[in-house]
N, C-alpha and C. Protein backbone atom coordinates (compact mmCIF):
# COMPACT_ATOMS: atom_id res chain seq x y z
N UNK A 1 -3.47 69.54 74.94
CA UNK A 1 -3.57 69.70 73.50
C UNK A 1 -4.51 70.86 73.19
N UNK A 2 -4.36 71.65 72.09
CA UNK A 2 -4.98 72.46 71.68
C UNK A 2 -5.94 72.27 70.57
N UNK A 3 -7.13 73.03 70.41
CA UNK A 3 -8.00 72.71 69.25
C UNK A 3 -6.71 73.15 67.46
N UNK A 4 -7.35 72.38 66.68
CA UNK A 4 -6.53 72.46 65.26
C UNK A 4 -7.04 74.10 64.72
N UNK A 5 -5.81 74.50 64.80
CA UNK A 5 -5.82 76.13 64.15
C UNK A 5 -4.97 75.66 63.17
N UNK A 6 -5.83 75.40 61.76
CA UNK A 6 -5.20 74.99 60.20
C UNK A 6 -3.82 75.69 60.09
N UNK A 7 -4.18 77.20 60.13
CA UNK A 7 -2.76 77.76 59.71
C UNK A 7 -1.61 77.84 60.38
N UNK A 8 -1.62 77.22 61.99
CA UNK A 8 -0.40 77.47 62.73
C UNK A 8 -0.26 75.25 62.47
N UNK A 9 -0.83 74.74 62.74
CA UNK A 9 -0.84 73.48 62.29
C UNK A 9 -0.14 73.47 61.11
N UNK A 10 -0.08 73.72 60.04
CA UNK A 10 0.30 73.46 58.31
C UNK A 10 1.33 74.09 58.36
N UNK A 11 1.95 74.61 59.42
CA UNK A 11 2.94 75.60 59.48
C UNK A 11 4.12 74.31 60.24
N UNK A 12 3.45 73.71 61.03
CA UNK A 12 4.21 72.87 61.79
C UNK A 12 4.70 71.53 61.17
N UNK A 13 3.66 71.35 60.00
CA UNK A 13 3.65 70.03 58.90
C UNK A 13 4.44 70.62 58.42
N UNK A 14 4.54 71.91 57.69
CA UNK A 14 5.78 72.22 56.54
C UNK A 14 6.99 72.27 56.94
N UNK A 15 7.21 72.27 58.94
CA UNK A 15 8.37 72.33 58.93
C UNK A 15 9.59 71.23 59.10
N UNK A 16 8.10 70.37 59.26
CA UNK A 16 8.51 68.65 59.04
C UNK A 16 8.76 67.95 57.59
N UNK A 17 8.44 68.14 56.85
CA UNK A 17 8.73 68.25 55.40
C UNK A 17 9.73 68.02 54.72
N UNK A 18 10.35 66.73 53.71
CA UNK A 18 11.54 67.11 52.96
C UNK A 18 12.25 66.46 54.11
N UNK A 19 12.32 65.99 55.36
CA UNK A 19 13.25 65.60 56.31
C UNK A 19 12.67 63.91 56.38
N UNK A 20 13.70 63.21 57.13
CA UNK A 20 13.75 62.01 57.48
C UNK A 20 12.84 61.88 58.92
N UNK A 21 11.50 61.70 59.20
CA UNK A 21 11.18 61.49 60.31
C UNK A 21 10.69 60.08 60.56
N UNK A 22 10.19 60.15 61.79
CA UNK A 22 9.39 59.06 61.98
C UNK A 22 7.83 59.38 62.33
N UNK A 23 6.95 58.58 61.95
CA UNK A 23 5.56 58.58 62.09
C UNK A 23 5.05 57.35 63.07
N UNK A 24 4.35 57.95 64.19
CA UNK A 24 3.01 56.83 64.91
C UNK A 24 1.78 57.69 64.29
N UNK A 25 1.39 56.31 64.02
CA UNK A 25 -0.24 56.72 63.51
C UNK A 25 -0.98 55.25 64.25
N UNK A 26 -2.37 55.41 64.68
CA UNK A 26 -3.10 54.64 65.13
C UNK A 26 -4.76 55.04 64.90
N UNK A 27 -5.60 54.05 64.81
CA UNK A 27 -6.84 54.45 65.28
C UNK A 27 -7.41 53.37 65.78
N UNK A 28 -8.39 53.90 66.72
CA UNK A 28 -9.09 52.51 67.05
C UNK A 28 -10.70 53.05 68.04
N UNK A 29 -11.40 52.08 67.79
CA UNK A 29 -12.82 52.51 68.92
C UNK A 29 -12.14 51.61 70.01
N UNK A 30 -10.75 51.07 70.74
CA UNK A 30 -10.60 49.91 71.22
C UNK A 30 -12.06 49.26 72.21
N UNK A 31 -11.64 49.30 72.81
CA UNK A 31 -12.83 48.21 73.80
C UNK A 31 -14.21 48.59 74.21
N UNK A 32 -14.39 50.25 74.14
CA UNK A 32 -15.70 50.94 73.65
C UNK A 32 -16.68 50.42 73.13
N UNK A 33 -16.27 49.57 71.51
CA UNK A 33 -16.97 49.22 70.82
C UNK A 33 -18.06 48.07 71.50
N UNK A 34 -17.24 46.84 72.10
CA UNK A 34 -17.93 46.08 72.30
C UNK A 34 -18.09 45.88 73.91
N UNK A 35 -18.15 46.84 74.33
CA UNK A 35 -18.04 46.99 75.90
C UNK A 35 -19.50 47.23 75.95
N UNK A 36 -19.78 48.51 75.14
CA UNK A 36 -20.97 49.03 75.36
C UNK A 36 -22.33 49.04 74.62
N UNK A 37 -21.65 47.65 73.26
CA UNK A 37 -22.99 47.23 72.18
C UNK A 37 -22.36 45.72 71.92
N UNK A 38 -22.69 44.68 72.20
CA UNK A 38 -22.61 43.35 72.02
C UNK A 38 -22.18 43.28 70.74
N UNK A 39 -23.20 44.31 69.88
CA UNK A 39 -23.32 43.97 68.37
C UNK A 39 -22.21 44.53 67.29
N UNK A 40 -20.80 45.12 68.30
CA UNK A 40 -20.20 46.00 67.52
C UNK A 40 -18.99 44.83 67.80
N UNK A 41 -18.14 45.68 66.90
CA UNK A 41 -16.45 44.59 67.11
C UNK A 41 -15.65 46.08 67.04
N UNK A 42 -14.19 45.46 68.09
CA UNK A 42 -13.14 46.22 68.07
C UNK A 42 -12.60 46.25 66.49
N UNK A 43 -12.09 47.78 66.13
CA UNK A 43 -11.63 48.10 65.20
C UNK A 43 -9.95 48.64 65.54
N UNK A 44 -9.28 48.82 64.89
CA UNK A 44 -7.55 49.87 65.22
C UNK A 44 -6.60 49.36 64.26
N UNK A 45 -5.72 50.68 64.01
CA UNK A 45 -4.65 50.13 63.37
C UNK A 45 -3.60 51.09 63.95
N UNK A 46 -2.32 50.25 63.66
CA UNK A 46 -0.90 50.67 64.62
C UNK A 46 -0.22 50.66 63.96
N UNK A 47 0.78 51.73 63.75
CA UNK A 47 1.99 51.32 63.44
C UNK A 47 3.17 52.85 64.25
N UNK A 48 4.04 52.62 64.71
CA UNK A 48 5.28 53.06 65.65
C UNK A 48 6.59 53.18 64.36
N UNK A 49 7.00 54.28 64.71
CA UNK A 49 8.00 54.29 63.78
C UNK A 49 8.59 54.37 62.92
N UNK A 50 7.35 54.26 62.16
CA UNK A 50 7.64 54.26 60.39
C UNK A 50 8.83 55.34 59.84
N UNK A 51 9.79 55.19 59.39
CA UNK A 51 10.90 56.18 59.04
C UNK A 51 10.36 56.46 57.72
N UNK A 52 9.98 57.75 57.22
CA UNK A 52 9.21 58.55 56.28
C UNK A 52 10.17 59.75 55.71
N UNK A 53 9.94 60.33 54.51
CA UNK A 53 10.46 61.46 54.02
C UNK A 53 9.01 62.14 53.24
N UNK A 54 8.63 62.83 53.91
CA UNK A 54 7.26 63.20 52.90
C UNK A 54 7.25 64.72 52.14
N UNK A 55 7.04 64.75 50.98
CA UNK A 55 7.18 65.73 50.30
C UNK A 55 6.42 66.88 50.44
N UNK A 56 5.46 66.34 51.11
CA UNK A 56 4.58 67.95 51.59
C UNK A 56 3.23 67.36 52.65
N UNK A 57 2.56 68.28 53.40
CA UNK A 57 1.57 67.86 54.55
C UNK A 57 0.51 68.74 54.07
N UNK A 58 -0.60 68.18 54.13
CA UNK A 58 -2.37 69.03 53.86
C UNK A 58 -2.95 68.64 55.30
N UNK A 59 -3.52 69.89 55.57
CA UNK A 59 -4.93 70.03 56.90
C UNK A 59 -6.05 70.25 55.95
N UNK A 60 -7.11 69.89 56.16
CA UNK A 60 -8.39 70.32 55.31
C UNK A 60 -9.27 69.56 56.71
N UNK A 61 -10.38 70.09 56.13
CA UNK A 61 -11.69 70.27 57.22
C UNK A 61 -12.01 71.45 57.70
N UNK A 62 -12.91 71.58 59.05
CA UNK A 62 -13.45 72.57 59.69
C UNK A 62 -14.42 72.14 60.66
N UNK A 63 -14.65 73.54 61.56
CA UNK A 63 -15.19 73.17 62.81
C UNK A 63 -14.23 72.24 63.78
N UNK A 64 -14.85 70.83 63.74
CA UNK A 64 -14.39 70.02 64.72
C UNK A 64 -13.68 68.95 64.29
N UNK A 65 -13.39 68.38 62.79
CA UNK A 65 -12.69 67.31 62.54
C UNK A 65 -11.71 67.83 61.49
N UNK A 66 -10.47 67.24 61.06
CA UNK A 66 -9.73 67.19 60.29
C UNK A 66 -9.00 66.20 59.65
N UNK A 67 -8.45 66.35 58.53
CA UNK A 67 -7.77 65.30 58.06
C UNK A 67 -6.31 65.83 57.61
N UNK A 68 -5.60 65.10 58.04
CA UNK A 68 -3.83 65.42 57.80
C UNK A 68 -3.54 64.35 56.69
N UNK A 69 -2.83 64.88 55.68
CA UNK A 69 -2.36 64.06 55.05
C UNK A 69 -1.29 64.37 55.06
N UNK A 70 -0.17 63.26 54.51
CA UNK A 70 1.19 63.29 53.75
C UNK A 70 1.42 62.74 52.91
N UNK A 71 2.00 63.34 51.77
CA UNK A 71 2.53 62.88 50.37
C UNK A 71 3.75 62.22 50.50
N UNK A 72 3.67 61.06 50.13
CA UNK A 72 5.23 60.49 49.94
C UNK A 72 5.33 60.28 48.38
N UNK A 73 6.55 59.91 47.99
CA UNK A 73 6.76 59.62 46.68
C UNK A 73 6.01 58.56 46.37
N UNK A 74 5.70 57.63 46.73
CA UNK A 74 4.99 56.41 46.88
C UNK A 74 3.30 56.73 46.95
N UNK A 75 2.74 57.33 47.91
CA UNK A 75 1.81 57.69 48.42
C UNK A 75 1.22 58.54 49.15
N UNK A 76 0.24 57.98 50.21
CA UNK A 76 -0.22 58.49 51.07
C UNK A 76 -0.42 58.16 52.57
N UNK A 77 0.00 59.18 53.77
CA UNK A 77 -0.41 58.77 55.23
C UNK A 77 -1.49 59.56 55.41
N UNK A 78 -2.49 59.81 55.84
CA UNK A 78 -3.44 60.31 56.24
C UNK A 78 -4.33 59.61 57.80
N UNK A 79 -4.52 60.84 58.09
CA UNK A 79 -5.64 60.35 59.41
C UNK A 79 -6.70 61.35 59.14
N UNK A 80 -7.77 60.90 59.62
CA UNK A 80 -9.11 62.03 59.51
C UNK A 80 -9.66 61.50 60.92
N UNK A 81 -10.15 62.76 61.22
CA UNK A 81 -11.01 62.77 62.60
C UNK A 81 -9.92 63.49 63.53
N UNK A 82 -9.36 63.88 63.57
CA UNK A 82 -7.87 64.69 63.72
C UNK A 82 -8.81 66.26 64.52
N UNK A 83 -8.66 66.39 65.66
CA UNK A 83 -9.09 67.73 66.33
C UNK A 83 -8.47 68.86 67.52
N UNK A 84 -7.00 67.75 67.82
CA UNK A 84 -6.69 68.37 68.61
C UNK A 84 -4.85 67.93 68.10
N UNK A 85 -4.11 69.54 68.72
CA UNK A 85 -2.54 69.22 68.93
C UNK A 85 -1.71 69.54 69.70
N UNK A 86 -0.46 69.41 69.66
CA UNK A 86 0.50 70.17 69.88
C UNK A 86 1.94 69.96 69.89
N UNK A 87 2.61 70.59 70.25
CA UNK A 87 4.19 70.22 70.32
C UNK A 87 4.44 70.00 71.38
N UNK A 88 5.64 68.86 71.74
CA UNK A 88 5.60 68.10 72.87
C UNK A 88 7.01 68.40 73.53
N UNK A 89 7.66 68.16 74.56
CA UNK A 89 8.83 68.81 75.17
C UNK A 89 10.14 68.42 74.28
N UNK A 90 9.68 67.22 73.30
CA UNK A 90 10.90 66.78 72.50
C UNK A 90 10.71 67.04 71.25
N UNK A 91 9.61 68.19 70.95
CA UNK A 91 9.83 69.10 69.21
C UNK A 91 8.90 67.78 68.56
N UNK A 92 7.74 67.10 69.01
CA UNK A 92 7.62 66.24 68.26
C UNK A 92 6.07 66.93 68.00
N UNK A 93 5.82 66.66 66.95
CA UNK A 93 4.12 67.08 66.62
C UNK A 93 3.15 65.56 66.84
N UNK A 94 2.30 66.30 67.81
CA UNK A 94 1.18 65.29 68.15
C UNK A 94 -0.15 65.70 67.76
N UNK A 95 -1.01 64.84 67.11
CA UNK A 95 -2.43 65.04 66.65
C UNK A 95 -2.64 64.07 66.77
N UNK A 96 -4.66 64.38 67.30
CA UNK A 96 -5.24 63.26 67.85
C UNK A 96 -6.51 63.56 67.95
N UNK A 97 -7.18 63.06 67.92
CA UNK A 97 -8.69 62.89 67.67
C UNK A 97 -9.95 62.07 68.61
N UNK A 98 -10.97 62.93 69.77
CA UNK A 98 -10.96 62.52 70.73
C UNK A 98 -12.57 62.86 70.14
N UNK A 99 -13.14 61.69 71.03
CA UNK A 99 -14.77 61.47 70.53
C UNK A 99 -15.88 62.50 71.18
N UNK A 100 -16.88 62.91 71.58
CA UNK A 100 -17.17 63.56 72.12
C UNK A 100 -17.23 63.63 73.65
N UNK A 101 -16.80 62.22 74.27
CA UNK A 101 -16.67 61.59 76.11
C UNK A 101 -15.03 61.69 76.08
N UNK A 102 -14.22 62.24 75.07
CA UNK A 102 -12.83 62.66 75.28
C UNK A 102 -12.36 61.07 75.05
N UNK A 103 -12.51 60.23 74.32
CA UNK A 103 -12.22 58.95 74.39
C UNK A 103 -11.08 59.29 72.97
N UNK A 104 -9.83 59.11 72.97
CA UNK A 104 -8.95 58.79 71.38
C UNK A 104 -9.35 58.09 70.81
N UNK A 105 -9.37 58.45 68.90
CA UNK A 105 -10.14 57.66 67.96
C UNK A 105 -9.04 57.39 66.94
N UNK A 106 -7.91 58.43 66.78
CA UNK A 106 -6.98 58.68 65.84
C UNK A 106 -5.77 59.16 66.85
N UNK A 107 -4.60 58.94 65.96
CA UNK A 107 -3.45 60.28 66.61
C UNK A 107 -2.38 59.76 65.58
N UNK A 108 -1.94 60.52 65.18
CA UNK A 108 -0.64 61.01 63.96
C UNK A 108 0.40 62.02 64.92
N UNK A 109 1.84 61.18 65.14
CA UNK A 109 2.52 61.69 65.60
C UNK A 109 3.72 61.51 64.26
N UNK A 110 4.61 63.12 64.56
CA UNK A 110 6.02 62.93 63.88
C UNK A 110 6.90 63.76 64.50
N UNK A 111 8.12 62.58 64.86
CA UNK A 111 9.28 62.95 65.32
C UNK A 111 10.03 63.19 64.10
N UNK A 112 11.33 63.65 64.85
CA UNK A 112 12.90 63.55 64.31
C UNK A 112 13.66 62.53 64.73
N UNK A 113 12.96 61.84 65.99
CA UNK A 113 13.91 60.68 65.96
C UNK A 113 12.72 59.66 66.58
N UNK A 114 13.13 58.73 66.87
CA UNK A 114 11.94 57.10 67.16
C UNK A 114 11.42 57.80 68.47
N UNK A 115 10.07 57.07 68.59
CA UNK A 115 9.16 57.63 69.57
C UNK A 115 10.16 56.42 70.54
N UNK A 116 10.19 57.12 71.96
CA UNK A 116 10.26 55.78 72.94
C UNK A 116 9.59 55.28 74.29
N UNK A 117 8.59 56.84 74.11
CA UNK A 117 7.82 57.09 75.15
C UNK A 117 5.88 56.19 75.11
């Protein structure tokens, strides 16, 4: 994965745009949390698949974190903490967000068709 370069990134959201995809989005400290402080609890959320049409994609931030959003008619998908990407051998956009020990905190993926990997 590569560090988030806003303008080749927002380039890759717009070209996802207006189309029928699918979205994985997740975050989590998984077992980190309470592995390494008694006093903490596992946090995450999942979801695989989601079939989406979003009307437009925002990058905002700098330096080292970001936040992706998507507009749906309805709402909003967003992830923040977002620092790293790329395109994957099946055209799919992957972003993901890795702590400073390289541990995943976030990741916002969108296909054209269901993740199965």
């Amino acid at each position: 994965m590569e560090p988030i370069q806003i303008e080749k990134l927002q380039k890759e959201i717009d070209n996802r745009a207006k189309k029928e995809v699918y979205v994985h989005l997740e975050t989590t400290n998984g077992a980190y949390a309470s592995h390494f402080d008694q006093n903490s609890f596992n946090v995450g959320a999942f979801i695989r698949n989601a079939k989406v049409t979003y009307e437009h994609g925002k990058v905002v931030g700098a330096n080292t974190a970001y936040r992706v959003g998507l507009k749906l008619d309805i709402g909003w998908i967003y992830a923040e903490g977002v620092n790293k990407y790329e395109i994957d051998e099946h055209g799919n956009l992957l972003m993901a967000g890795h702590d400073h020990e390289g541990r995943l905190m976030v990741a916002l993926q969108i296909g054209e068709k269901p993740f199965h990997y």
